[in-house]
C-alpha atoms as a PDB file:
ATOM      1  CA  UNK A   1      84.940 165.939  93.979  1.00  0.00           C
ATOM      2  CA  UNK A   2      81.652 165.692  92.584  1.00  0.00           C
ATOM      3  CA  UNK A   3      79.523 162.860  90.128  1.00  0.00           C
ATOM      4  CA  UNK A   4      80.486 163.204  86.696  1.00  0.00           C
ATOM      5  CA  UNK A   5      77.134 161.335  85.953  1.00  0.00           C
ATOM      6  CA  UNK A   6      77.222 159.540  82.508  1.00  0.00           C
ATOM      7  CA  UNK A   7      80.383 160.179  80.873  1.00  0.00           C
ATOM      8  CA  UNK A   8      80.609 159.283  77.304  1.00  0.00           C
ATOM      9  CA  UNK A   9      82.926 156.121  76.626  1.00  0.00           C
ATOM     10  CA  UNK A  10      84.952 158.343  74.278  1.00  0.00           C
ATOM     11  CA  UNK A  11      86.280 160.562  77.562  1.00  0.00           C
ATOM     12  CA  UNK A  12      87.034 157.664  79.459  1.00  0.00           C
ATOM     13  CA  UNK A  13      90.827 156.610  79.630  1.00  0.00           C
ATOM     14  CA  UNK A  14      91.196 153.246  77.481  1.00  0.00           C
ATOM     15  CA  UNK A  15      92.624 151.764  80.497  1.00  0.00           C
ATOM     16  CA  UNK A  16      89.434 152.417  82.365  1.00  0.00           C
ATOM     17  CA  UNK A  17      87.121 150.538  79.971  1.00  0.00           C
ATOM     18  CA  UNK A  18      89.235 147.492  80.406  1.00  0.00           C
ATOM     19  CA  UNK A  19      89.120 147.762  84.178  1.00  0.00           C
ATOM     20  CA  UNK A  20      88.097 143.967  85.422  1.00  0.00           C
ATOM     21  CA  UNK A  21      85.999 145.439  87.798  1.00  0.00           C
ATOM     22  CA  UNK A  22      83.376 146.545  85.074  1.00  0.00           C
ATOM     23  CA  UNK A  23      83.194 142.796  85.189  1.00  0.00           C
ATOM     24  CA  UNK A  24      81.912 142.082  88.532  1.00  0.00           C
ATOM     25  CA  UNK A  25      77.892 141.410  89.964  1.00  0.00           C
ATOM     26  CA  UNK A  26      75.830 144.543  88.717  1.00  0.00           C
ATOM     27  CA  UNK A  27      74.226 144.894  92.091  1.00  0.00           C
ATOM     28  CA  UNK A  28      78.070 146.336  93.445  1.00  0.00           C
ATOM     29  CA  UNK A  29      78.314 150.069  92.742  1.00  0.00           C
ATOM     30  CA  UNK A  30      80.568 151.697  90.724  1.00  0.00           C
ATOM     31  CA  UNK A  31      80.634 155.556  90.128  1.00  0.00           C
ATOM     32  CA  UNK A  32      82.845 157.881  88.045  1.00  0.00           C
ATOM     33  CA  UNK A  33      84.042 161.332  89.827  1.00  0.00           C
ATOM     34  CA  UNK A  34      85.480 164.199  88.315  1.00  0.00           C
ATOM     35  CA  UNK A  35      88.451 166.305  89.874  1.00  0.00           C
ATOM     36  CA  UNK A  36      87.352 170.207  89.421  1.00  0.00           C
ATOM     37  CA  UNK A  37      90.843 171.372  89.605  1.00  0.00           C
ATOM     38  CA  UNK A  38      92.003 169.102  86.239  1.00  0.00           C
ATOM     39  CA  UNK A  39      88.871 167.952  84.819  1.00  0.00           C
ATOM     40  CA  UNK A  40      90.419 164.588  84.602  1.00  0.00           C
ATOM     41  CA  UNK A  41      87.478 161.472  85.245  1.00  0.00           C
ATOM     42  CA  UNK A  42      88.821 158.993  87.449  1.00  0.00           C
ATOM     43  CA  UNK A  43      87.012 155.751  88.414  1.00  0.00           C
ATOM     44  CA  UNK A  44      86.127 154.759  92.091  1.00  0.00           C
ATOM     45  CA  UNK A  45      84.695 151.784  93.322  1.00  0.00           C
ATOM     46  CA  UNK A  46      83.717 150.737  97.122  1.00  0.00           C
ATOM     47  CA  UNK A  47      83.719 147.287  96.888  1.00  0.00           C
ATOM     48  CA  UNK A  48      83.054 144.887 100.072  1.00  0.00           C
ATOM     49  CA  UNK A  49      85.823 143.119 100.666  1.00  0.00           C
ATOM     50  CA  UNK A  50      84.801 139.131 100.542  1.00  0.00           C
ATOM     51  CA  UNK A  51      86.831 136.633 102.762  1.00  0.00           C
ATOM     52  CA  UNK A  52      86.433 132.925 101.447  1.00  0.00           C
ATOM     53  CA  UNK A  53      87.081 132.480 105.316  1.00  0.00           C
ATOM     54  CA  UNK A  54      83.915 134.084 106.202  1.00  0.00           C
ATOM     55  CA  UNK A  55      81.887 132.489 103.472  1.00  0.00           C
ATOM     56  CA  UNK A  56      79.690 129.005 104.368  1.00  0.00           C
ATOM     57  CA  UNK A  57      81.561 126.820 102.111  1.00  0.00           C
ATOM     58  CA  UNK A  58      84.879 128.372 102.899  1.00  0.00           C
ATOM     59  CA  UNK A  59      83.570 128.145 106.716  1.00  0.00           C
ATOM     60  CA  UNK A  60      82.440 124.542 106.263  1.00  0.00           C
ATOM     61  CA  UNK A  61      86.129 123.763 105.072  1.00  0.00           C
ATOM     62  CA  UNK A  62      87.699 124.865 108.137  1.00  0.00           C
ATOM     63  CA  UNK A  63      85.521 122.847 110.297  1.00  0.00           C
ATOM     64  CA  UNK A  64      86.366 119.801 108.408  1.00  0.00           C
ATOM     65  CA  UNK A  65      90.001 120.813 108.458  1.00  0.00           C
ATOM     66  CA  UNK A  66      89.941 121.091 112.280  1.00  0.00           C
ATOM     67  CA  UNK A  67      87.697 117.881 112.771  1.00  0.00           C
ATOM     68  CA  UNK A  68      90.688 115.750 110.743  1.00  0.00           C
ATOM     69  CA  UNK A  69      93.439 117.561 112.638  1.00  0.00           C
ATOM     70  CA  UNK A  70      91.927 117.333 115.920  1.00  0.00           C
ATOM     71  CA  UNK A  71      91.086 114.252 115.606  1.00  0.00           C
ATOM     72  CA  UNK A  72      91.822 112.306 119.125  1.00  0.00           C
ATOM     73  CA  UNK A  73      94.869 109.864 118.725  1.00  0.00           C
ATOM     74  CA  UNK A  74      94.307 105.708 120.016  1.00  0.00           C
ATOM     75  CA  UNK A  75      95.947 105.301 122.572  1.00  0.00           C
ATOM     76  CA  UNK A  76      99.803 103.655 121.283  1.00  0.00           C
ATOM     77  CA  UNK A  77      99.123 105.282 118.024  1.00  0.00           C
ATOM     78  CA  UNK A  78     102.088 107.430 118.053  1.00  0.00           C
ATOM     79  CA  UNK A  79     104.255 104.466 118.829  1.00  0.00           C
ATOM     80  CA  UNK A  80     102.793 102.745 115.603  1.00  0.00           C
ATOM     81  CA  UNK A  81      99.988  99.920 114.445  1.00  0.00           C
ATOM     82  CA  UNK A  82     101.625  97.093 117.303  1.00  0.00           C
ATOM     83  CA  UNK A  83     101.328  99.504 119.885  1.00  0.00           C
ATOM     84  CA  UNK A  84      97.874 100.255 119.401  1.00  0.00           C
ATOM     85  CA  UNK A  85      97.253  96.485 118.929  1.00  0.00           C
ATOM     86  CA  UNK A  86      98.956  96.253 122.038  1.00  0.00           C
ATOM     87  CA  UNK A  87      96.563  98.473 124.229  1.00  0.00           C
ATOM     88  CA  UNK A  88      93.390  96.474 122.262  1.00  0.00           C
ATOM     89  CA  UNK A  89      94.741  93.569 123.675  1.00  0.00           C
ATOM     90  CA  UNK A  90      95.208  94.636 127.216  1.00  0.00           C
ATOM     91  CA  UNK A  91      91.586  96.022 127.297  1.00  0.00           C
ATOM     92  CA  UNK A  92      90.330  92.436 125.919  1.00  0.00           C
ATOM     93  CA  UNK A  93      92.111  90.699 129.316  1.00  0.00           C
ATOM     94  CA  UNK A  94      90.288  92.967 131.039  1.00  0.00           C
ATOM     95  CA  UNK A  95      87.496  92.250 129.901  1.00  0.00           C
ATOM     96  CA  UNK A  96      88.056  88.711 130.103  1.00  0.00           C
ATOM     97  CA  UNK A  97      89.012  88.802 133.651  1.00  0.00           C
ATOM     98  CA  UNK A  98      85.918  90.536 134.746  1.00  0.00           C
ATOM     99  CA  UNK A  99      83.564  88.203 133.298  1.00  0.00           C
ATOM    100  CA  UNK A 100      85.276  85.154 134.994  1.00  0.00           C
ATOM    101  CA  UNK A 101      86.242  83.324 131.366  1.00  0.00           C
ATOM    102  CA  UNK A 102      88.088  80.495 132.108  1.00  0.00           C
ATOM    103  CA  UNK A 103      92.032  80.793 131.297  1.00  0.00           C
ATOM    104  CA  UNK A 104      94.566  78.212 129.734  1.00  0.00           C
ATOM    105  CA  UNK A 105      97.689  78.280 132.028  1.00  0.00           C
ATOM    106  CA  UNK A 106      95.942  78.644 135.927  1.00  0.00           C
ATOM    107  CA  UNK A 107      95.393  80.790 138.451  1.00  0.00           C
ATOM    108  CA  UNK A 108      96.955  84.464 139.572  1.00  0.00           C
ATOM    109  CA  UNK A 109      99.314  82.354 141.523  1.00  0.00           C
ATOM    110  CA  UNK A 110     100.864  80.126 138.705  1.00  0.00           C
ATOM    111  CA  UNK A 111      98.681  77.330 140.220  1.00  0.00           C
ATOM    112  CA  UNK A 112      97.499  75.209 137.186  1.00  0.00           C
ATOM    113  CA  UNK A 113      93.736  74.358 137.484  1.00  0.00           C
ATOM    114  CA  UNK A 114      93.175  72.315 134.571  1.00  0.00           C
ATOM    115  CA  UNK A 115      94.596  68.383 133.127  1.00  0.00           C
ATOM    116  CA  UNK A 116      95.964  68.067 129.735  1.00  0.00           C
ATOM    117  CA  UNK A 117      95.317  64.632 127.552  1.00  0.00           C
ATOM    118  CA  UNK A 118      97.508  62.732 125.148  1.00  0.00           C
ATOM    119  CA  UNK A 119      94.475  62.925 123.187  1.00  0.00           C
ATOM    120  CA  UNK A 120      93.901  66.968 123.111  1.00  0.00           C
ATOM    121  CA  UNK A 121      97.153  68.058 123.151  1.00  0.00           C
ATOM    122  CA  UNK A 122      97.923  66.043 120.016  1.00  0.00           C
ATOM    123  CA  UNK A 123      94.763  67.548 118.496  1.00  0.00           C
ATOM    124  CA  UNK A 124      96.099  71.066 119.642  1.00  0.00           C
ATOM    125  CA  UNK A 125      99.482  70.125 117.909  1.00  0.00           C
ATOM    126  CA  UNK A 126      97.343  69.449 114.180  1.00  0.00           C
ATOM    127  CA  UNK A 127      95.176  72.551 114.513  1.00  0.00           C
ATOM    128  CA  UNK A 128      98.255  74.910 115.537  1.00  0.00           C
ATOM    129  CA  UNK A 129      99.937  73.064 112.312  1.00  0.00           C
ATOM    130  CA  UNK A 130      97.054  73.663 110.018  1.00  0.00           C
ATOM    131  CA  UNK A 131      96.835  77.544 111.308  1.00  0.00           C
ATOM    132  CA  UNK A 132     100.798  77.679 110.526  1.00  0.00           C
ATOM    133  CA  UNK A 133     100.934  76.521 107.446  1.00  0.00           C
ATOM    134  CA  UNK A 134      97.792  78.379 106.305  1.00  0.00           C
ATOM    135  CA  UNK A 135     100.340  81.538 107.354  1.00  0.00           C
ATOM    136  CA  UNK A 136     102.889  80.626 105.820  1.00  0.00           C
ATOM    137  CA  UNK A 137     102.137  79.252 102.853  1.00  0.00           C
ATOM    138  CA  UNK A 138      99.784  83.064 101.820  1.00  0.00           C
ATOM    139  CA  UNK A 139     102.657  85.172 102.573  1.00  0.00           C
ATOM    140  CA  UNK A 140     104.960  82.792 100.269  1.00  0.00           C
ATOM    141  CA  UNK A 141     102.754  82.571  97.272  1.00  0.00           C
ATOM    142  CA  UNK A 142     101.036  85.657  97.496  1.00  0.00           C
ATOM    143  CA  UNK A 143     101.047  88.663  94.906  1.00  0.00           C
ATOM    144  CA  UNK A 144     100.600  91.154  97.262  1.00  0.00           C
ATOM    145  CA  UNK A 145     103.426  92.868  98.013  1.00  0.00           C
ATOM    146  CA  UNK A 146     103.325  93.864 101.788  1.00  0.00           C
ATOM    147  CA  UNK A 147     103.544  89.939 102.824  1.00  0.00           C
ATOM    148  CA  UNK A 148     107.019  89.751 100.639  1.00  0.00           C
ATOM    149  CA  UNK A 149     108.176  91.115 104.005  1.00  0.00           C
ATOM    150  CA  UNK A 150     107.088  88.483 105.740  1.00  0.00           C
ATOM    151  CA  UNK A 151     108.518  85.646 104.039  1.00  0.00           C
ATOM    152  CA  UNK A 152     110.920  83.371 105.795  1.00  0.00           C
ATOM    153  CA  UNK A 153     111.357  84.841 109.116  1.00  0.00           C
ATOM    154  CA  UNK A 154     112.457  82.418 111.060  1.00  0.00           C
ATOM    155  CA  UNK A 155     109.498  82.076 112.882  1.00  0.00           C
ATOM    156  CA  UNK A 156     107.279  79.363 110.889  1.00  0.00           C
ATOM    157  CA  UNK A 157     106.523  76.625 113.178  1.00  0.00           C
ATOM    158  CA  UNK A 158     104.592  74.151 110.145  1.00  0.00           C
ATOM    159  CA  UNK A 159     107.738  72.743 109.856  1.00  0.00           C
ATOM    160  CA  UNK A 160     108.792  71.817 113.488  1.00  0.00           C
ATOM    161  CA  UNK A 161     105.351  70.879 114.021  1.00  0.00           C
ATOM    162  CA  UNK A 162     105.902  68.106 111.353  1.00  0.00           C
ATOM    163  CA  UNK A 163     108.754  66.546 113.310  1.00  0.00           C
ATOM    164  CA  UNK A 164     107.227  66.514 116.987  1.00  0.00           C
ATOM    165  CA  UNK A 165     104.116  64.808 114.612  1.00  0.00           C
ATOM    166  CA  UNK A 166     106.355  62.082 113.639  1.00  0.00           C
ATOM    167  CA  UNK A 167     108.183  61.534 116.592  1.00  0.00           C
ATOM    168  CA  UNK A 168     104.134  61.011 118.281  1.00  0.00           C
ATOM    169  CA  UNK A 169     103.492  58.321 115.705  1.00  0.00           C
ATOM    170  CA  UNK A 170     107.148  56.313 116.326  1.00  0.00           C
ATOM    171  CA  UNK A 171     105.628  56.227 119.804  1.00  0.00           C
ATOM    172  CA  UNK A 172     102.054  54.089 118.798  1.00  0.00           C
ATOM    173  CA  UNK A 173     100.194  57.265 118.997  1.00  0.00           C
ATOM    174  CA  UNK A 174      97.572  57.948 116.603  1.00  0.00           C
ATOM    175  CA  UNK A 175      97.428  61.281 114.402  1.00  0.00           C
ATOM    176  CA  UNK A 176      93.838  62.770 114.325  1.00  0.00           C
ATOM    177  CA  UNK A 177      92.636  65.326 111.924  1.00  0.00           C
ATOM    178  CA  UNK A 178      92.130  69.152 112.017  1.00  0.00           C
ATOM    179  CA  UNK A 179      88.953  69.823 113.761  1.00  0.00           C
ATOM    180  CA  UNK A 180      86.365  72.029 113.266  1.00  0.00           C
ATOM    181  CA  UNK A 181      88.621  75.141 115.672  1.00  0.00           C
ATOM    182  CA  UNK A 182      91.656  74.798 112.678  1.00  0.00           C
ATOM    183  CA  UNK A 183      89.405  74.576 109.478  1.00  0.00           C
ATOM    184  CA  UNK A 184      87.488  77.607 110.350  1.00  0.00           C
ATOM    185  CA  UNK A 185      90.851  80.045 111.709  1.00  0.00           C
ATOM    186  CA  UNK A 186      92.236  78.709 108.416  1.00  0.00           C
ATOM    187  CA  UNK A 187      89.615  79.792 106.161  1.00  0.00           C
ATOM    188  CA  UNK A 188      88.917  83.011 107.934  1.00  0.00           C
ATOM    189  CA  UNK A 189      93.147  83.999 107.269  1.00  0.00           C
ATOM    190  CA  UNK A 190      92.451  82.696 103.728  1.00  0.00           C
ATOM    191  CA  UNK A 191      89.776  85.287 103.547  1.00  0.00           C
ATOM    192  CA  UNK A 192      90.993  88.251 104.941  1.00  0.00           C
ATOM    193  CA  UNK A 193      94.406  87.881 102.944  1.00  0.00           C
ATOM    194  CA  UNK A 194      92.527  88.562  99.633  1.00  0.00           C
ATOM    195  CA  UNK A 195      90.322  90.868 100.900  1.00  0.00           C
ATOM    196  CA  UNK A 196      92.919  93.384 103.503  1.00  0.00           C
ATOM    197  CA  UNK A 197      96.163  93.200 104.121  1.00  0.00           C
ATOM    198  CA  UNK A 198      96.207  94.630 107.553  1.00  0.00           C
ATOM    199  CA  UNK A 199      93.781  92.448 108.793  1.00  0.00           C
ATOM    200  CA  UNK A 200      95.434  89.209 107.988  1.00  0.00           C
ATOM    201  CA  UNK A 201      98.509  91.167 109.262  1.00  0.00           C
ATOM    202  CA  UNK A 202      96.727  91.536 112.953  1.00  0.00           C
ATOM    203  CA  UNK A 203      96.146  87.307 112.525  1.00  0.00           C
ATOM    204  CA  UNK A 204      99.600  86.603 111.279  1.00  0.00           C
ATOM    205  CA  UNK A 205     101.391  88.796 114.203  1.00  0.00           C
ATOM    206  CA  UNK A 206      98.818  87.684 117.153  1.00  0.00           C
ATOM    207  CA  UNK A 207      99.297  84.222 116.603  1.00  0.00           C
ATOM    208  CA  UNK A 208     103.424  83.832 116.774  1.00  0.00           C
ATOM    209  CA  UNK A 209     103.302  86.302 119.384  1.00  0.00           C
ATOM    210  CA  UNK A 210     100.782  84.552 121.608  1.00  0.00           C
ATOM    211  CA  UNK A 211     102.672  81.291 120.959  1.00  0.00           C
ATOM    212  CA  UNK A 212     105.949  82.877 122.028  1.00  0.00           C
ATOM    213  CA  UNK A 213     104.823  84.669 125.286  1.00  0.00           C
ATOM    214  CA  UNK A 214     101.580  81.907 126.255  1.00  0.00           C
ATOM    215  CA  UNK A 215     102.325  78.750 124.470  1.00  0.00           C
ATOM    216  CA  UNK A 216     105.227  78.285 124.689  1.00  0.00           C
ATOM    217  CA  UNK A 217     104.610  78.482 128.600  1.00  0.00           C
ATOM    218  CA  UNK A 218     101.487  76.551 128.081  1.00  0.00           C
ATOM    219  CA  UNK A 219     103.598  73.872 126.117  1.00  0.00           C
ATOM    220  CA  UNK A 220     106.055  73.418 128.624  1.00  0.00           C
ATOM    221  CA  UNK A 221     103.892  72.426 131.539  1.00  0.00           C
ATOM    222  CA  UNK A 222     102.317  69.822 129.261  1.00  0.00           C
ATOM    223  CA  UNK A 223     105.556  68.237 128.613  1.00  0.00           C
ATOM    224  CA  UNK A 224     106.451  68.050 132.273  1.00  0.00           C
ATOM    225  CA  UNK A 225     103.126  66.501 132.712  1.00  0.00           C
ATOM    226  CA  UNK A 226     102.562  63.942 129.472  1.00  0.00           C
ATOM    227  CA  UNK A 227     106.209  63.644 127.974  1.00  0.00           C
ATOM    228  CA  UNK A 228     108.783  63.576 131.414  1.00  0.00           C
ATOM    229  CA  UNK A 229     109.604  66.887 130.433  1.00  0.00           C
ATOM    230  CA  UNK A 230     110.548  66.338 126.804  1.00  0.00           C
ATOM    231  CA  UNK A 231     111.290  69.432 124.624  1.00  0.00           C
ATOM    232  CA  UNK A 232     109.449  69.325 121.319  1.00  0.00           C
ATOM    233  CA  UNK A 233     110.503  71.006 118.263  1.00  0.00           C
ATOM    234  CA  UNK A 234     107.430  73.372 118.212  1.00  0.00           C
ATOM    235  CA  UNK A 235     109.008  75.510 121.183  1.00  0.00           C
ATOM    236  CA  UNK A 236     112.734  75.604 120.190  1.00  0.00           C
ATOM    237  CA  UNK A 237     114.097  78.228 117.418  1.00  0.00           C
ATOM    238  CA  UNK A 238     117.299  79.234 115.364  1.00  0.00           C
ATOM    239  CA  UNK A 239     118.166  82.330 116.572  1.00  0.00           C
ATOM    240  CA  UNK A 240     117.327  84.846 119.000  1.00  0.00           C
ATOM    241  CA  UNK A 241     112.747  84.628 119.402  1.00  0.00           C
ATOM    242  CA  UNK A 242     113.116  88.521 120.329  1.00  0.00           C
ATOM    243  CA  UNK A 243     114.921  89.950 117.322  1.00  0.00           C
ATOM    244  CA  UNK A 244     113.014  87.671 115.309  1.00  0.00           C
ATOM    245  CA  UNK A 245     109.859  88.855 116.510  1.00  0.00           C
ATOM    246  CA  UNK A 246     111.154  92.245 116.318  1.00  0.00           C
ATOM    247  CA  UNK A 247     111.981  92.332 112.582  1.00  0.00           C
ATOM    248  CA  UNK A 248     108.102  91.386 112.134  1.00  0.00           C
ATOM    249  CA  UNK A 249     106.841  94.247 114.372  1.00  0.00           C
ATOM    250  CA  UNK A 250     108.835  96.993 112.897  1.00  0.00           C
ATOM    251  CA  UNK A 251     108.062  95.831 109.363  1.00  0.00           C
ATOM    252  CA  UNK A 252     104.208  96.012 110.455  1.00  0.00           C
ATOM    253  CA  UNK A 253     104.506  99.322 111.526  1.00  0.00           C
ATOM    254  CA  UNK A 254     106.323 100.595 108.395  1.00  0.00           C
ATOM    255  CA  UNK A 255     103.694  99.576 106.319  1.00  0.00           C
ATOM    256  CA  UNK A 256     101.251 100.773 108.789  1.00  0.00           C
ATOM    257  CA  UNK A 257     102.527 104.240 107.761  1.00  0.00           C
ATOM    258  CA  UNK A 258     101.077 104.441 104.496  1.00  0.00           C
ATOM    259  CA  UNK A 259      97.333 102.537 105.690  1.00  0.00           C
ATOM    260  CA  UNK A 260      94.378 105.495 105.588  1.00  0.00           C
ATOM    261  CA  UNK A 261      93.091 105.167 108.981  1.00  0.00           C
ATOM    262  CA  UNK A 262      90.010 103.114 108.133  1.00  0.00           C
ATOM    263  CA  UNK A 263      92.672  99.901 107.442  1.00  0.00           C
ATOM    264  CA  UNK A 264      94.013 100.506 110.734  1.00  0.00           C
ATOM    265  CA  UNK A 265      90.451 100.308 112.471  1.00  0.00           C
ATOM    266  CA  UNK A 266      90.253  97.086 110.765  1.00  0.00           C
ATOM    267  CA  UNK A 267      93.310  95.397 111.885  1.00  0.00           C
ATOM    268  CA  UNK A 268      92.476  96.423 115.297  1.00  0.00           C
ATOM    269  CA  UNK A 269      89.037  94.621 115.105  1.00  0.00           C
ATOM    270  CA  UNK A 270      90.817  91.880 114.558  1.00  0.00           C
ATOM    271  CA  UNK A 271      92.732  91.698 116.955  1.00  0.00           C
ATOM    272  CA  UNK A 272      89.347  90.017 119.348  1.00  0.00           C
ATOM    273  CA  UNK A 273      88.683  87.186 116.962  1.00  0.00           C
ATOM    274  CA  UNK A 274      92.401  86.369 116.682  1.00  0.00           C
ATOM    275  CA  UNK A 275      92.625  85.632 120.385  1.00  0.00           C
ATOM    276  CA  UNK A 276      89.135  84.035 119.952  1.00  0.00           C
ATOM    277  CA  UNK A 277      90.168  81.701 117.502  1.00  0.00           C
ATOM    278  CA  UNK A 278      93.402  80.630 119.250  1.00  0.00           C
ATOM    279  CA  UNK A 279      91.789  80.667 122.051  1.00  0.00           C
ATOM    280  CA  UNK A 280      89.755  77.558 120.762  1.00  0.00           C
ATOM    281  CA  UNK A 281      92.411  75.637 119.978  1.00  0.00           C
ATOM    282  CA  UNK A 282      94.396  75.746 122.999  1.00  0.00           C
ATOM    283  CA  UNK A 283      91.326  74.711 124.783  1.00  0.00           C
ATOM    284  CA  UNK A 284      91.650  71.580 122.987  1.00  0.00           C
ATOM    285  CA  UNK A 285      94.459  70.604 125.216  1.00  0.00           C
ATOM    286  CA  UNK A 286      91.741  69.953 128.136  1.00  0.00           C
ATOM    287  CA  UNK A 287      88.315  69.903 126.144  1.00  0.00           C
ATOM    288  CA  UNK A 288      88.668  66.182 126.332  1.00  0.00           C
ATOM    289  CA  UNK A 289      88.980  65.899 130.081  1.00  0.00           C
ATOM    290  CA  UNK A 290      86.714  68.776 130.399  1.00  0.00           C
ATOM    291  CA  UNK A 291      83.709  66.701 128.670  1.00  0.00           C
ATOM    292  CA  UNK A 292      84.468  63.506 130.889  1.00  0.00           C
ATOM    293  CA  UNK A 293      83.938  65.955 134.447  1.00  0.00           C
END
């Protein structure tokens, strides 16, 4: 074959002048050859062949592509939102432990190191009923629909809490008012539940779960101590407490499913100040003896 050089646009097959690759950058080149046996002009073209793969944004989309699927998992995350709230928690003990923080209950050995008052553990009882009913009553009359789920689980405690209440004023005692420790845990859940779901959510499972697996414990040993062993209504449910606190955790984690990842985070961060806030108000069992030492 040999160049045909400029062929007139008369010669040219009309398929060839509508070729799309007439179309392309003038810098690629594009030359007509002529076959000497027929005469016939046919069109050649080398053309570099262009991989979006190989180009910088097409390069820069991979790496982000890898970066969100390689991202490294929390640890429980496979398991779902509780699970991962679960491992938070245990590295929060940890931490606690290390830096000597004074516990509730006692010692390692189930040895209790502190004294409970009439006076503190009926303020305890009004915070934890403020907190309750602050829960309760923003899942019930909320618009948002992820706390419909939460609605009448059989775990409110605003409601028991009323009764022991009563029973403590039959008996002379006198009923003081929220403190400081319940106002501010209530606002805070009144807060987050306009502002994130999840985080509220991290609040509203923390606190019956650390009621069911520490106060209740916590509870007990005050009754044997300041009521002769007396059972309150606070620490007694209808139904089984596991399946109840069961149905809560696995509706959590379905709704977890469809959070973006940055929710998640959140909930998790919450997970600290929920045991800080509780935290305060069990201590109000003993701050009263405490500030007499």
């Amino acid at each position: 074959m040999i160049p045909c050089g400029s062929v007139p646009a008369t010669l040219l097959p009309s398929e060839v002048l509508h070729l799309p690759l007439l179309k392309i950058q003038p810098f690629l080149k594009r030359r007509l050859f002529c076959n000497q046996e027929n005469g016939k002009s046919h069109f050649f073209s080398s053309i570099p062949a262009i991989s979006s793969s190989t180009s910088p944004e097409g390069s820069g989309r991979e790496k982000m592509r890898n970066r969100v699927r390689h991202r490294k998992l929390n640890p429980g995350e496979k398991e779902g939102i509780i699970e991962e709230m679960r491992f938070v928690t245990m590295r929060l003990r940890t931490a606690s432990t290390t830096t000597n923080e004074v516990h509730e209950v006692g010692d390692s050995n189930g040895t209790s190191t502190w004294q409970p008052t009439m006076v503190g553990f009926l303020s305890y009882l009004v915070n934890s009923k403020l907190v309750f009913e602050t829960l309760e009553t923003i899942v019930e009359d909320s618009t948002d629909v992820s706390y419909a789920y939460f609605r009448r689980t059989g775990l409110e405690r605003s409601v028991s809490i009323t009764k022991d209440l009563e029973w403590f004023q039959q008996q002379g005692h006198v009923i003081p008012q929220p403190s400081s420790h319940g106002t501010a845990y209530a606002s805070h859940l009144q807060r987050l539940a306009e502002k994130s779901a999840p985080s509220f959510l991290c609040h509203f499972y923390n606190i019956y779960f650390a009621h069911i697996y520490g106060g209740c414990g916590i509870g007990k040993q005050v009754c044997e101590k300041l009521l002769g062993g007396r059972n309150l209504e606070f620490y007694k449910w209808e139904g089984d407490i596991q399946d109840l606190l069961r149905n809560v955790r696995e509706n959590i984690n379905k709704l977890a499913k469809h959070w973006p990842r940055s929710e998640k985070n959140k909930c998790l961060q919450e997970t600290a100040k929920s045991f800080k806030f509780s935290g305060k108000i069990v201590r109000l069992i003993v701050l009263p003896k405490l500030s007499n030492n």
